[in-house]
C-alpha atoms as a PDB file:
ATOM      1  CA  UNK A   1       5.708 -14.573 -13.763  1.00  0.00           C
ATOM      2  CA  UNK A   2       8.130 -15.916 -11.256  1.00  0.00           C
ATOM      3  CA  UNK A   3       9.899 -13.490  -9.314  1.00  0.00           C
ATOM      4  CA  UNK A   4      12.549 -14.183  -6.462  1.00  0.00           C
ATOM      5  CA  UNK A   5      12.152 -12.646  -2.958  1.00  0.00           C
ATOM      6  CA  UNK A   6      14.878 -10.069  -1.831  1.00  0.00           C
ATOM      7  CA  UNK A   7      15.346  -9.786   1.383  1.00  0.00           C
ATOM      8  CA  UNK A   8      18.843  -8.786   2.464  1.00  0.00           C
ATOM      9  CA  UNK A   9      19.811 -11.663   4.615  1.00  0.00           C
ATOM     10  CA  UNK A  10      18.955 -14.361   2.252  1.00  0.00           C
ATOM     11  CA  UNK A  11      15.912 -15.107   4.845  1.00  0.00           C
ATOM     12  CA  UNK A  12      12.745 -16.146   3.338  1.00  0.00           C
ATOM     13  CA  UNK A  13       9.946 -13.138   3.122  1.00  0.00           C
ATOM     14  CA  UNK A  14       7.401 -13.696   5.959  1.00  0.00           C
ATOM     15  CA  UNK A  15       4.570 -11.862   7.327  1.00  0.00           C
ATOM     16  CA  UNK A  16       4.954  -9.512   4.165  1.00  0.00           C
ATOM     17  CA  UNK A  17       3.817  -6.251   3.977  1.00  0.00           C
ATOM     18  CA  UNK A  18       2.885  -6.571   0.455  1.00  0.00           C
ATOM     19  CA  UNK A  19       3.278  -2.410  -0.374  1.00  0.00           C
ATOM     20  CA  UNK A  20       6.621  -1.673   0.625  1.00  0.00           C
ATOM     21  CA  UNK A  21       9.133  -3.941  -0.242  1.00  0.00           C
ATOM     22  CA  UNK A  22       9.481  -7.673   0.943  1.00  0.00           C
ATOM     23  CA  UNK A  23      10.440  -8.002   4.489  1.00  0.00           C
ATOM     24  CA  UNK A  24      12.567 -10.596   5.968  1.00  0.00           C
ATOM     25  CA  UNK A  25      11.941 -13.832   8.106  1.00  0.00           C
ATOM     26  CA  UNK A  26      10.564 -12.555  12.109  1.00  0.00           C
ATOM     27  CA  UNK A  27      12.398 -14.454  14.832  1.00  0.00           C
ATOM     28  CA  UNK A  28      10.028 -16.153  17.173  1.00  0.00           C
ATOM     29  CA  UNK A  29       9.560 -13.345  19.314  1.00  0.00           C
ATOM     30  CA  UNK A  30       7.925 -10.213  17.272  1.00  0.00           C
ATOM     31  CA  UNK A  31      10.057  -7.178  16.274  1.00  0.00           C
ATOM     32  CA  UNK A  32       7.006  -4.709  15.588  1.00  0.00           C
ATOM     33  CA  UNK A  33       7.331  -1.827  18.235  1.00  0.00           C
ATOM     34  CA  UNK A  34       4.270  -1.668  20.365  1.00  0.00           C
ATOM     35  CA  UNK A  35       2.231   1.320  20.264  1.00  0.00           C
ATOM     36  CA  UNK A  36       1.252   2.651  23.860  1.00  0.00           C
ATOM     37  CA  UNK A  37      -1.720   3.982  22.126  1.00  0.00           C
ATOM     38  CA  UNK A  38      -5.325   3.011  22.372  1.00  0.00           C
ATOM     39  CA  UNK A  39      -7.061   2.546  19.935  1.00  0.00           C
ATOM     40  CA  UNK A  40     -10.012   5.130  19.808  1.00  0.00           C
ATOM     41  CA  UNK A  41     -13.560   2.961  20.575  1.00  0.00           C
ATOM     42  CA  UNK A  42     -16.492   3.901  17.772  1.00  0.00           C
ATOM     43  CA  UNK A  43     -19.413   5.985  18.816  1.00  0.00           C
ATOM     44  CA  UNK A  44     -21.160   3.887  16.783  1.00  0.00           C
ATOM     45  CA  UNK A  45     -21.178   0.172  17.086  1.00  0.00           C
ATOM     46  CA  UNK A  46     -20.187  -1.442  13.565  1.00  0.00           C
ATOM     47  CA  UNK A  47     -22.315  -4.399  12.163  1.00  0.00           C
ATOM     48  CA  UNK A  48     -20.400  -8.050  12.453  1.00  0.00           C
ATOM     49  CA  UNK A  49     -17.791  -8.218   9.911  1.00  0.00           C
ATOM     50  CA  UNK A  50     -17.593  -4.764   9.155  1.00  0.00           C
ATOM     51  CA  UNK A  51     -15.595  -1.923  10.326  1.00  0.00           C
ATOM     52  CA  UNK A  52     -15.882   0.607  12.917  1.00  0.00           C
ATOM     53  CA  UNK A  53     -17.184   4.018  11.462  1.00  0.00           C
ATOM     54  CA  UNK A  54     -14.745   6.874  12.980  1.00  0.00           C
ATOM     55  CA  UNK A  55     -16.624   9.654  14.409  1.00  0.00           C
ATOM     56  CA  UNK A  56     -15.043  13.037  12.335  1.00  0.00           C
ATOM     57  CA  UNK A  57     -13.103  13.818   9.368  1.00  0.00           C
ATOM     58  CA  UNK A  58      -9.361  13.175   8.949  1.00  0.00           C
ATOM     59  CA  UNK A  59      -7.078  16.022   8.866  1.00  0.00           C
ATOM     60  CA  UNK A  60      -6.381  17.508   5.246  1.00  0.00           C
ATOM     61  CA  UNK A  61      -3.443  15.679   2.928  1.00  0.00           C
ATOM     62  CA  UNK A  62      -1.536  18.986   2.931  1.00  0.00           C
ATOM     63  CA  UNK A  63      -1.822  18.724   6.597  1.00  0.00           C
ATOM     64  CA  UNK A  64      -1.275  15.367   7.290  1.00  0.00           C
ATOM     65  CA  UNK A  65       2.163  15.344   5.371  1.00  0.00           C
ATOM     66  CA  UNK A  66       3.506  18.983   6.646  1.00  0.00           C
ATOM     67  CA  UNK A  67       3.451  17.267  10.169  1.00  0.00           C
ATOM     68  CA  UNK A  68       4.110  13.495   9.449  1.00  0.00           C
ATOM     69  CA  UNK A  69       7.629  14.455   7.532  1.00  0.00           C
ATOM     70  CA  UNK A  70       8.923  15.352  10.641  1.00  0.00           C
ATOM     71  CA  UNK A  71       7.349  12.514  13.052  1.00  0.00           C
ATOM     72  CA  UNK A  72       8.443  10.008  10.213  1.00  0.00           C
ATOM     73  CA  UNK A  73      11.937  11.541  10.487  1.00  0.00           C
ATOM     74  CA  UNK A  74      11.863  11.339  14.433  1.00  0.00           C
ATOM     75  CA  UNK A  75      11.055   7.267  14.009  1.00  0.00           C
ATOM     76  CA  UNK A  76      12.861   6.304  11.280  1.00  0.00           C
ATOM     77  CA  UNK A  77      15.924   7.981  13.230  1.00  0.00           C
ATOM     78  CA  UNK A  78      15.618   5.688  16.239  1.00  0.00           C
ATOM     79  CA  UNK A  79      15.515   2.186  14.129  1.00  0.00           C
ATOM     80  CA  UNK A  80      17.593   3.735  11.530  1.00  0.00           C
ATOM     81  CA  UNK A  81      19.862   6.299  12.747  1.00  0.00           C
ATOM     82  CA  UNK A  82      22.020   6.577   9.292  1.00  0.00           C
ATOM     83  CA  UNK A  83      18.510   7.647   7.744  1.00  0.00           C
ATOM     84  CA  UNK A  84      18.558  11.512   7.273  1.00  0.00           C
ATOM     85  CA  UNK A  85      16.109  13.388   9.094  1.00  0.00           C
ATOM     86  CA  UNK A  86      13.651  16.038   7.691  1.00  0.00           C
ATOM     87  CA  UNK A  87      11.663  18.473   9.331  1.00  0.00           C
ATOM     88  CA  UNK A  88       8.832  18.891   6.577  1.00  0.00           C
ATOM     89  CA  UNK A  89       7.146  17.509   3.134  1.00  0.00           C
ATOM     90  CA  UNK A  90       8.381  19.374   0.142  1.00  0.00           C
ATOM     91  CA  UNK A  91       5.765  20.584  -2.366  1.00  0.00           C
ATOM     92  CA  UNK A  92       7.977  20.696  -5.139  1.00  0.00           C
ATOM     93  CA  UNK A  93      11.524  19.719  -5.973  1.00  0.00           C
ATOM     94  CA  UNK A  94      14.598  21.372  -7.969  1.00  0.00           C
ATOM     95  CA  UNK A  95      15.671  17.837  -8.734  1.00  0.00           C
ATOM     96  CA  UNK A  96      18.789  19.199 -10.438  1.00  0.00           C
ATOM     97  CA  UNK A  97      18.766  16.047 -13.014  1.00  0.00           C
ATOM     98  CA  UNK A  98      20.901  15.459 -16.033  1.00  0.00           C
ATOM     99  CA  UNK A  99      18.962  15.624 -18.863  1.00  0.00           C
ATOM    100  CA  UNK A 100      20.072  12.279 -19.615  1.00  0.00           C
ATOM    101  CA  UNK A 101      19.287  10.599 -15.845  1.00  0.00           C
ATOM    102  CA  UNK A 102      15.824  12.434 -16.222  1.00  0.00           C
ATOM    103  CA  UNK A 103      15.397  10.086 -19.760  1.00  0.00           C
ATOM    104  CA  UNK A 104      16.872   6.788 -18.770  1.00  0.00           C
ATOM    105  CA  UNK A 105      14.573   7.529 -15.005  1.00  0.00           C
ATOM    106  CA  UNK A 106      11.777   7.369 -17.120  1.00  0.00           C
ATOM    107  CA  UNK A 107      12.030   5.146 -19.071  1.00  0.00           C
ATOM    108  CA  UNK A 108      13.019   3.084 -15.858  1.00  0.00           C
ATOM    109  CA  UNK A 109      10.254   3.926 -14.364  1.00  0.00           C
ATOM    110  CA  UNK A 110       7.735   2.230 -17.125  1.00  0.00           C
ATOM    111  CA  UNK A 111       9.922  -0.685 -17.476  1.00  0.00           C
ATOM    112  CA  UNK A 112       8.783  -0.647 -13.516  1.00  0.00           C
ATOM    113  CA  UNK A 113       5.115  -0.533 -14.192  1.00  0.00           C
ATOM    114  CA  UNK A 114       5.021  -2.677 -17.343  1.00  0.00           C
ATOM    115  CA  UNK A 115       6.823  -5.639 -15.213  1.00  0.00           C
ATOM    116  CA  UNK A 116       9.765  -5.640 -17.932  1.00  0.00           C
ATOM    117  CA  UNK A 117      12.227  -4.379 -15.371  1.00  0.00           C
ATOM    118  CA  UNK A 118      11.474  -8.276 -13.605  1.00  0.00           C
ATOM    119  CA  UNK A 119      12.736  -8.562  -9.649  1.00  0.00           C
ATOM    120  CA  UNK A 120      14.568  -5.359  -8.167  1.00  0.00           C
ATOM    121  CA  UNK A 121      16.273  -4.712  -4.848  1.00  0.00           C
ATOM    122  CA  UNK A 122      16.468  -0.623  -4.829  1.00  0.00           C
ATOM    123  CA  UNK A 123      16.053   2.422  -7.032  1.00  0.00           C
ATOM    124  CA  UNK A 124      18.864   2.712  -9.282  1.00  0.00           C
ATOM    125  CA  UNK A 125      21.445   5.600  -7.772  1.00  0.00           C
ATOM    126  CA  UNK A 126      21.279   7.649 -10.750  1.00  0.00           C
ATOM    127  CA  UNK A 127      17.077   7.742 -10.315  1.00  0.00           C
ATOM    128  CA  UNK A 128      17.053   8.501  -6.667  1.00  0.00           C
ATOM    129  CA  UNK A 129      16.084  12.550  -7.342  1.00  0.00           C
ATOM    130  CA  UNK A 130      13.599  11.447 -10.174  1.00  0.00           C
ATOM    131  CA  UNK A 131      11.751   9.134  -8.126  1.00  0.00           C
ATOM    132  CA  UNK A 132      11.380  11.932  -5.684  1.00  0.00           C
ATOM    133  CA  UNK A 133      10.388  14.059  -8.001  1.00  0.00           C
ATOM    134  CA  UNK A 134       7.591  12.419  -9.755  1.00  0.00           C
ATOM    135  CA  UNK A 135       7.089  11.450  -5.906  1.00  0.00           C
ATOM    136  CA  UNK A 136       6.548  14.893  -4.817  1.00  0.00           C
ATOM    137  CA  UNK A 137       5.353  16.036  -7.780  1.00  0.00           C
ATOM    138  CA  UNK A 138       2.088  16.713 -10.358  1.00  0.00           C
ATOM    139  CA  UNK A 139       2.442  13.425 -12.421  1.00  0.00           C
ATOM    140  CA  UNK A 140       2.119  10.693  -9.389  1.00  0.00           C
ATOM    141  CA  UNK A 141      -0.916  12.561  -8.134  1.00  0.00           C
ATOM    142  CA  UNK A 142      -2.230  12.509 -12.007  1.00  0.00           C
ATOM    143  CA  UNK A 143      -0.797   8.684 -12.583  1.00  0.00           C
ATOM    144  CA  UNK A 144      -3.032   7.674  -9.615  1.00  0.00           C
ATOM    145  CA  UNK A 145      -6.001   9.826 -10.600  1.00  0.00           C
ATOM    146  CA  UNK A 146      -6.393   8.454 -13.944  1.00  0.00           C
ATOM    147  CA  UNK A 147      -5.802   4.515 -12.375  1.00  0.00           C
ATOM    148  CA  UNK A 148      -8.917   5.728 -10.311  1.00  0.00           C
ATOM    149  CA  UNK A 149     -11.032   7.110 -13.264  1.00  0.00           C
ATOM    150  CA  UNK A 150     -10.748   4.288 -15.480  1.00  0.00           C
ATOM    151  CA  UNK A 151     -11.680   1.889 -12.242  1.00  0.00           C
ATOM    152  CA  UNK A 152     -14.659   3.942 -11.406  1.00  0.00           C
ATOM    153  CA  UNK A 153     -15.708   3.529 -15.050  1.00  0.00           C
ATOM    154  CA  UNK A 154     -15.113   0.028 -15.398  1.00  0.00           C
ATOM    155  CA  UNK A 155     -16.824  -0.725 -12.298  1.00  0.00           C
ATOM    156  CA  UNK A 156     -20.103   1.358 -12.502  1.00  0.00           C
ATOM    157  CA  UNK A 157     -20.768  -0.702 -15.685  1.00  0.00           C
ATOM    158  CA  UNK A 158     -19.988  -4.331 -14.226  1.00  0.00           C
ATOM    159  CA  UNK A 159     -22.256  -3.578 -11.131  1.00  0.00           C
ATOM    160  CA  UNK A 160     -25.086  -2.438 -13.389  1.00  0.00           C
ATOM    161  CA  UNK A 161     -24.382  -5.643 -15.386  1.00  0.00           C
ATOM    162  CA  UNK A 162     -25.209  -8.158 -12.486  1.00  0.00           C
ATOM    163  CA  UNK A 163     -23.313 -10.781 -10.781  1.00  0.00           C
ATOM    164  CA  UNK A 164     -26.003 -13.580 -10.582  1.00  0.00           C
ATOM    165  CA  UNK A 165     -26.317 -14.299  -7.006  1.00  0.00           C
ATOM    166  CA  UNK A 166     -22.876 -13.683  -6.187  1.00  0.00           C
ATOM    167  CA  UNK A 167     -22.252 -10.435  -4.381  1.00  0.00           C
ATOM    168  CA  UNK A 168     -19.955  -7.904  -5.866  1.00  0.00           C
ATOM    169  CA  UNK A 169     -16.836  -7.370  -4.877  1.00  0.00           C
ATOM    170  CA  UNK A 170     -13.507  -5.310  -4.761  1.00  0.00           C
ATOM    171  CA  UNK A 171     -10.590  -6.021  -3.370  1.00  0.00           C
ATOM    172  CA  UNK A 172      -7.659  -3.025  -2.457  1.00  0.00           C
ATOM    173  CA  UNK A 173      -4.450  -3.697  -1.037  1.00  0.00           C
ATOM    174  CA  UNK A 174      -3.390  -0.816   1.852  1.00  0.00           C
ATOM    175  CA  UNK A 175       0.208  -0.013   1.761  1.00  0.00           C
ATOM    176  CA  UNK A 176       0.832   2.430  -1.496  1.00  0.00           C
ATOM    177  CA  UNK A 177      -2.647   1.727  -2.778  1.00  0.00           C
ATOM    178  CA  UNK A 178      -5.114   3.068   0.058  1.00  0.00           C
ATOM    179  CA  UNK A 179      -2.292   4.665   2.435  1.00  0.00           C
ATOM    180  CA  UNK A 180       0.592   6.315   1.351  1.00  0.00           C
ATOM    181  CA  UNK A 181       4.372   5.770   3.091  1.00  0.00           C
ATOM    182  CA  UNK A 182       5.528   9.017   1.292  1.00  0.00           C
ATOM    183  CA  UNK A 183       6.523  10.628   4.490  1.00  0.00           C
ATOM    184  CA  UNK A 184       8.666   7.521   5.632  1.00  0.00           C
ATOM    185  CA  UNK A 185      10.163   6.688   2.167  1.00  0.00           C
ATOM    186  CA  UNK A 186      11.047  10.564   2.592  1.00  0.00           C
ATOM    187  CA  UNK A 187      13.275  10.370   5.163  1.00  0.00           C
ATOM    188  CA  UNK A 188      14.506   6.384   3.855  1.00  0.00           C
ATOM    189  CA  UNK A 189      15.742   7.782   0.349  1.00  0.00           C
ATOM    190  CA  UNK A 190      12.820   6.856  -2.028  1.00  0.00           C
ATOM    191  CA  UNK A 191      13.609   3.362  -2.532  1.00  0.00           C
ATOM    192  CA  UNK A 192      17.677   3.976  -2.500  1.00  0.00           C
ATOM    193  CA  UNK A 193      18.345   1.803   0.226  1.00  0.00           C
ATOM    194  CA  UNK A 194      16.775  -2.116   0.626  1.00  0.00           C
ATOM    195  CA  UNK A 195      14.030  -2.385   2.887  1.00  0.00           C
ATOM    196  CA  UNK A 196      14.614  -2.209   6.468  1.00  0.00           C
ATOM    197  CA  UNK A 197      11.831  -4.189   8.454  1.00  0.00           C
ATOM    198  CA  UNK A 198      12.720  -2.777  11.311  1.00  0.00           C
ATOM    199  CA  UNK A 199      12.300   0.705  10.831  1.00  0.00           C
ATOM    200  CA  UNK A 200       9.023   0.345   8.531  1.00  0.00           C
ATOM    201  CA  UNK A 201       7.544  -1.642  11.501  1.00  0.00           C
ATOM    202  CA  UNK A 202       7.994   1.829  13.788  1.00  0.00           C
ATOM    203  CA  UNK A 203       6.461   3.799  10.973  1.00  0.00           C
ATOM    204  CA  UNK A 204       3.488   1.472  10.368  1.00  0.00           C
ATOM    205  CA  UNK A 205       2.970   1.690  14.361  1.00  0.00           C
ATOM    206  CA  UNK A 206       2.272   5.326  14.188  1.00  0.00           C
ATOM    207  CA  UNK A 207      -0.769   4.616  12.226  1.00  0.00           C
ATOM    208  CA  UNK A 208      -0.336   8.175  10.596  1.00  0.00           C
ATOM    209  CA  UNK A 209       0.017   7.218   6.718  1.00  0.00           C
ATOM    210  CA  UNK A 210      -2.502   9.665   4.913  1.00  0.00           C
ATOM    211  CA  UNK A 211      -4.366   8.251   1.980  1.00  0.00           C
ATOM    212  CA  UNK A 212      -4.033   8.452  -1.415  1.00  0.00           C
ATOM    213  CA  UNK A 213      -7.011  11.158  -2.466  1.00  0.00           C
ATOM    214  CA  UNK A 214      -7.843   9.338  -5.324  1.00  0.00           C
ATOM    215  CA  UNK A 215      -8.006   6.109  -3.997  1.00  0.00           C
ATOM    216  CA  UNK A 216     -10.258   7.114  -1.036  1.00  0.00           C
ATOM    217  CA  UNK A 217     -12.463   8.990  -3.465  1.00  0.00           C
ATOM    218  CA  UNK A 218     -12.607   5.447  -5.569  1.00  0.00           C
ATOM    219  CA  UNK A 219     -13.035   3.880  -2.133  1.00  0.00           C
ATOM    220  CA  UNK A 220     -16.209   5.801  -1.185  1.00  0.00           C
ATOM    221  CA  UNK A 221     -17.651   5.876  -5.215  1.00  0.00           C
ATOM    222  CA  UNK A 222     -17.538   1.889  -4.673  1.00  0.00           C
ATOM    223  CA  UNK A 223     -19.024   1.883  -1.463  1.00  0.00           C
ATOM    224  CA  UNK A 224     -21.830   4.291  -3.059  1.00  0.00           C
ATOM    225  CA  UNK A 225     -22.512   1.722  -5.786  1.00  0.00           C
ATOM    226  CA  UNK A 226     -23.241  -1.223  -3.072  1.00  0.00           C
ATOM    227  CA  UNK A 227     -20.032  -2.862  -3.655  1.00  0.00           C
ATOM    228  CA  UNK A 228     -18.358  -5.122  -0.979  1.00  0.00           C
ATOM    229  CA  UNK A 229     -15.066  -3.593  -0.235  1.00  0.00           C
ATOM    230  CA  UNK A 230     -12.156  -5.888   1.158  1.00  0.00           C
ATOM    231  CA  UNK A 231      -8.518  -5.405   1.855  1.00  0.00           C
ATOM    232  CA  UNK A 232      -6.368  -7.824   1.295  1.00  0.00           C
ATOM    233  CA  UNK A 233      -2.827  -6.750   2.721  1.00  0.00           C
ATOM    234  CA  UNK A 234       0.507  -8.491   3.030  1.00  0.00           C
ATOM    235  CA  UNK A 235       0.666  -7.154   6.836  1.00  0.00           C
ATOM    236  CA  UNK A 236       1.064  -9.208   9.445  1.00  0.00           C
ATOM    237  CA  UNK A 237      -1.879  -9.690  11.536  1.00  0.00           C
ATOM    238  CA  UNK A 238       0.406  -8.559  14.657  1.00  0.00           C
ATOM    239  CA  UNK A 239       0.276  -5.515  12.876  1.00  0.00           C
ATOM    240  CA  UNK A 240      -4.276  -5.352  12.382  1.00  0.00           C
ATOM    241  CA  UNK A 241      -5.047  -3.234  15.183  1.00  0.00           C
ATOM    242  CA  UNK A 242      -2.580  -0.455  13.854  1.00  0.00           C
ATOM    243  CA  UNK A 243      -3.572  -0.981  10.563  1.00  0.00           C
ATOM    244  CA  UNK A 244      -6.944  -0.271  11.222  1.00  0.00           C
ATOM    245  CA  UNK A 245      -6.555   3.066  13.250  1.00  0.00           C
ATOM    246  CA  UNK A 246      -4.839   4.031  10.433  1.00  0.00           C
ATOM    247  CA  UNK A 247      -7.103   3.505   8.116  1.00  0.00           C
ATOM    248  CA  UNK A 248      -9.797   5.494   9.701  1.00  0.00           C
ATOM    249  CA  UNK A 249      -7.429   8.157  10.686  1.00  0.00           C
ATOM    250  CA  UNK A 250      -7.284   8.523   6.830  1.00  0.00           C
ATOM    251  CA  UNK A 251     -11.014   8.327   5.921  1.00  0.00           C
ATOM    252  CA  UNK A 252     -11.541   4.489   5.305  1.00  0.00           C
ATOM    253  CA  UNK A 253     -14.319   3.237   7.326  1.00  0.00           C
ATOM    254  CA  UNK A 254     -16.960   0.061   6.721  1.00  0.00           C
ATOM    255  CA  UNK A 255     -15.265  -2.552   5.342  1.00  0.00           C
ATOM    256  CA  UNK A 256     -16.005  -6.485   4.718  1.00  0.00           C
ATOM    257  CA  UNK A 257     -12.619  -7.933   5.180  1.00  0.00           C
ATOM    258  CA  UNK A 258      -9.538  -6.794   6.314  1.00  0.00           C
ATOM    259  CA  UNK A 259      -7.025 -10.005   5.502  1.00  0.00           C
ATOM    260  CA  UNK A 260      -3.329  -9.911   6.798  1.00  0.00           C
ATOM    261  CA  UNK A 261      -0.799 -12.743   6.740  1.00  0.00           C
ATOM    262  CA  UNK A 262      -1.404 -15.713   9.137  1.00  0.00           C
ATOM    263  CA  UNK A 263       1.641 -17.741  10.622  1.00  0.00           C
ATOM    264  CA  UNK A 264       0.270 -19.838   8.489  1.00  0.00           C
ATOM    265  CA  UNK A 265       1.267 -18.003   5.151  1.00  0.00           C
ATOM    266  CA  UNK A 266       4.725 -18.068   6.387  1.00  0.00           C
ATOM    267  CA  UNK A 267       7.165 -18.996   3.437  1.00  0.00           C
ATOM    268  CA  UNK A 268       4.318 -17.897   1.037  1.00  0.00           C
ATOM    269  CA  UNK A 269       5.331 -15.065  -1.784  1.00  0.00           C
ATOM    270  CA  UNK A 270       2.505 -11.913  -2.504  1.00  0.00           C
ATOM    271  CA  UNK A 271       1.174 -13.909  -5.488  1.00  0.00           C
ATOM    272  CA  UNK A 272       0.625 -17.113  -3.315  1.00  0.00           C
ATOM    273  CA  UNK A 273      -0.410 -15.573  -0.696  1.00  0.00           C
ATOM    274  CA  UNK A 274      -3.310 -13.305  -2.303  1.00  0.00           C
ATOM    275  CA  UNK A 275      -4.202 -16.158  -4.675  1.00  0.00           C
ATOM    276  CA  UNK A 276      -5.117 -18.107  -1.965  1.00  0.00           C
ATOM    277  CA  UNK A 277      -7.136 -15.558   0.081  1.00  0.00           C
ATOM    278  CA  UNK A 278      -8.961 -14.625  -3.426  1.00  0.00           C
ATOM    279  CA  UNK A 279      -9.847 -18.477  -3.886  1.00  0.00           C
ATOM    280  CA  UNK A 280     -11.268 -18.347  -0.776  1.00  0.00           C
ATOM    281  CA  UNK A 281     -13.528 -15.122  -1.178  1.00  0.00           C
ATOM    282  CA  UNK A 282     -15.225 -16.890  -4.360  1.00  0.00           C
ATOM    283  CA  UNK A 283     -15.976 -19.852  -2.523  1.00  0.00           C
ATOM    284  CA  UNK A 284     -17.813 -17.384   0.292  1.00  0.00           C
ATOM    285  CA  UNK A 285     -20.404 -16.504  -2.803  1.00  0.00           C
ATOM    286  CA  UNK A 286     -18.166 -12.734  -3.597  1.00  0.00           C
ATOM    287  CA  UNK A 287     -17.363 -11.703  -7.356  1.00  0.00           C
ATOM    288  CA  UNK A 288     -14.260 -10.381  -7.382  1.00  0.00           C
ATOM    289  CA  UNK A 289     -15.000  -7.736  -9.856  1.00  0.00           C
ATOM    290  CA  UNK A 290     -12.238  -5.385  -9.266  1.00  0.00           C
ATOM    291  CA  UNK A 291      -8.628  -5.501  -7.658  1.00  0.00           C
ATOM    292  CA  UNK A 292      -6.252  -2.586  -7.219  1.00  0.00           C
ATOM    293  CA  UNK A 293      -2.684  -2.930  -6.138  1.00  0.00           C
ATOM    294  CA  UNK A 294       0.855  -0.616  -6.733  1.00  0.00           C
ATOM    295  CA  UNK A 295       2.451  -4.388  -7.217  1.00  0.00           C
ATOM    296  CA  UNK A 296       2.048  -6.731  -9.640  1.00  0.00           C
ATOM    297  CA  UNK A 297       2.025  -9.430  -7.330  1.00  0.00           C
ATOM    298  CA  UNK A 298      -1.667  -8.014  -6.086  1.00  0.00           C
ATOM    299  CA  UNK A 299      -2.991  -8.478  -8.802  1.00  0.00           C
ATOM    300  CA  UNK A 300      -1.825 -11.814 -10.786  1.00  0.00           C
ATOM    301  CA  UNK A 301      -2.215 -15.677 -10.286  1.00  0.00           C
ATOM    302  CA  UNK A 302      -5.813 -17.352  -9.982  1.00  0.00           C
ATOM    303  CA  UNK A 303      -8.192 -16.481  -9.791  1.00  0.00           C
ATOM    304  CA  UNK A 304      -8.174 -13.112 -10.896  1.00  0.00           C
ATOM    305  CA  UNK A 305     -10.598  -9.858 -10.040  1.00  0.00           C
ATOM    306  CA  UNK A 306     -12.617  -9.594 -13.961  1.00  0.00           C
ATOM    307  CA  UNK A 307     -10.493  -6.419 -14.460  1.00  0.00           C
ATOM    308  CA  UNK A 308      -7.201  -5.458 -11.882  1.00  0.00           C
ATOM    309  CA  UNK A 309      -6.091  -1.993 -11.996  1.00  0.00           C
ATOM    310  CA  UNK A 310      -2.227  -1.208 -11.491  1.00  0.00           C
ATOM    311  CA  UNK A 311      -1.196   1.875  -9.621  1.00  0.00           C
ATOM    312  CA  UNK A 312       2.525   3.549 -10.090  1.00  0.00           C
ATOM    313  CA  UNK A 313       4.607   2.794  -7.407  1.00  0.00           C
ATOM    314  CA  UNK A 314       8.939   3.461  -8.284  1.00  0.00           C
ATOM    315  CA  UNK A 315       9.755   2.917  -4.545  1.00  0.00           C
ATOM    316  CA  UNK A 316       9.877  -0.827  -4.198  1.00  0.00           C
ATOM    317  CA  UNK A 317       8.943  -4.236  -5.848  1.00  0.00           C
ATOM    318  CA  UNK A 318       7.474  -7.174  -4.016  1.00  0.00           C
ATOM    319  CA  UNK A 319       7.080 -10.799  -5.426  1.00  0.00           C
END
């Protein structure tokens, strides 16, 4: 499946942040704002190679995106000032759809997740208030639940199977798969308007995104079983020690790996790029047994996890 980058300048996609759209070429000196924060040291100090283990709960998802709507908006606004601004999350939309946007959406929408719609820049206009609909709405929630079911299913019965002496393995991407960006693509228009590297680069510095609740449930189920959970990330590493707070902020603690681009990846595309960094994990003695990804590109070219789970994502495509 070869798909052509996209970035809006006719640059070559660098340092990619493999859940949110491809991003353009860096110049030499790095663009990502710099958070004043610290980083909050572990009470606990984490075994080498693993994580840190935060020391309480994250806030509730209903919480998380009644106040992050509005801190999103307050970011995004500085980068991007023609972004609109929003002062909370919505619940629920009136999305006021023709009856015959709401069928072409989608049916859009599964040419998306199939991989028949090939390379795409932005939502189509005429989908904008479906995508943030299904979005904001039941069936995303359910889409993602059910991608999480039939992982947890598959992968109970592979670990009791055996790997040999290989150890078990499962690899997530972050952005759209274990975090959500909801609350920025909220106030960026759902996917209406190409990627702006820029602006997604303030967001990501917050180190707010809440996770996906079905995905961290899946997350902890895995860890339960004894498998070796790494996260594999189109990131940059300049971006690793935001990353991280923000994946404990959300619940995600312990860890194997967390892999972001290198200089050294520069030029590469998502399928490459992960291909590569999968290689490599089999030749450290893991069995990839699982992969989940919202983008094709986690999940295809060789090697491959035994089974690789797709989860919905209408807001972007990344090659």
């Amino acid at each position: 499946l070869e798909i052509q980058s996209r970035c809006p300048n006719g640059d070559t996609p660098i340092l990619a942040k493999d859940s949110h759209g491809a991003p353009c070429a860096r110049p030499t000196s790095p663009v990502i704002a710099k958070s004043s924060k610290a980083i909050p040291s572990p009470t606990a100090k984490p075994e080498p190679g693993r994580s840190p283990i935060p020391s309480q709960s994250p806030p509730t998802m209903r919480h998380i995106l009644l106040v992050l709507a509005a801190a999103a908006a307050v970011v995004v606004a500085g980068a991007e000032p023609v972004l609109r601004q929003v002062t909370d999350f919505p619940t629920a939309v009136s999305s006021g759809v023709s009856d015959a946007d709401a069928l072409f959406c989608d049916s859009w929408r599964l040419s998306v997740e199939t991989a028949n719609a090939g390379p795409w820049r932005t939502v189509p206009a005429r989908c904008g208030a479906s995508v943030r609909a299904y979005m904001e709405g039941e069936r995303y929630a359910s889409d993602s639940a059910v991608a999480a079911a039939e992982s947890l299913a598959f992968a109970a019965q592979a670990f009791a199977s055996g790997v040999g002496g290989a150890m078990p393995a499962w690899v997530f991407d972050v952005d759209e798969t274990l975090l959500s960006n909801a609350p920025y693509y909220a106030v960026s228009g759902w996917g209406l308007q190409e990627f702006n590297e820029t602006s997604f680069d303030a967001w990501v510095d917050i180190a707010k995104a809440p996770a996906l609740p079905s995905s961290l449930k899946l997350y902890n189920e895995l860890q339960g079983l004894g498998f070796h959970i790494i996260l594999l990330t189109g990131r940059s590493e300049l971006q690793r020690n935001a990353t991280e707070e923000n994946l404990l902020f959300a619940g995600y603690h312990s860890w194997e790996k967390l892999i972001l681009r290198q200089i050294s990846d520069i030029g590469k595309t998502a399928v490459q790029y992960k291909s590569e960094r999968r290689a490599a994990m089999e030749a450290e003695g893991f069995k990839i047994l699982g992969n989940s990804g919202d983008q094709w590109s986690d999940l295809i070219g060789l090697p491959m996890a035994t089974r690789s789970f797709k989860l919905p994502n209408p807001m972007y495509f990344i090659s």
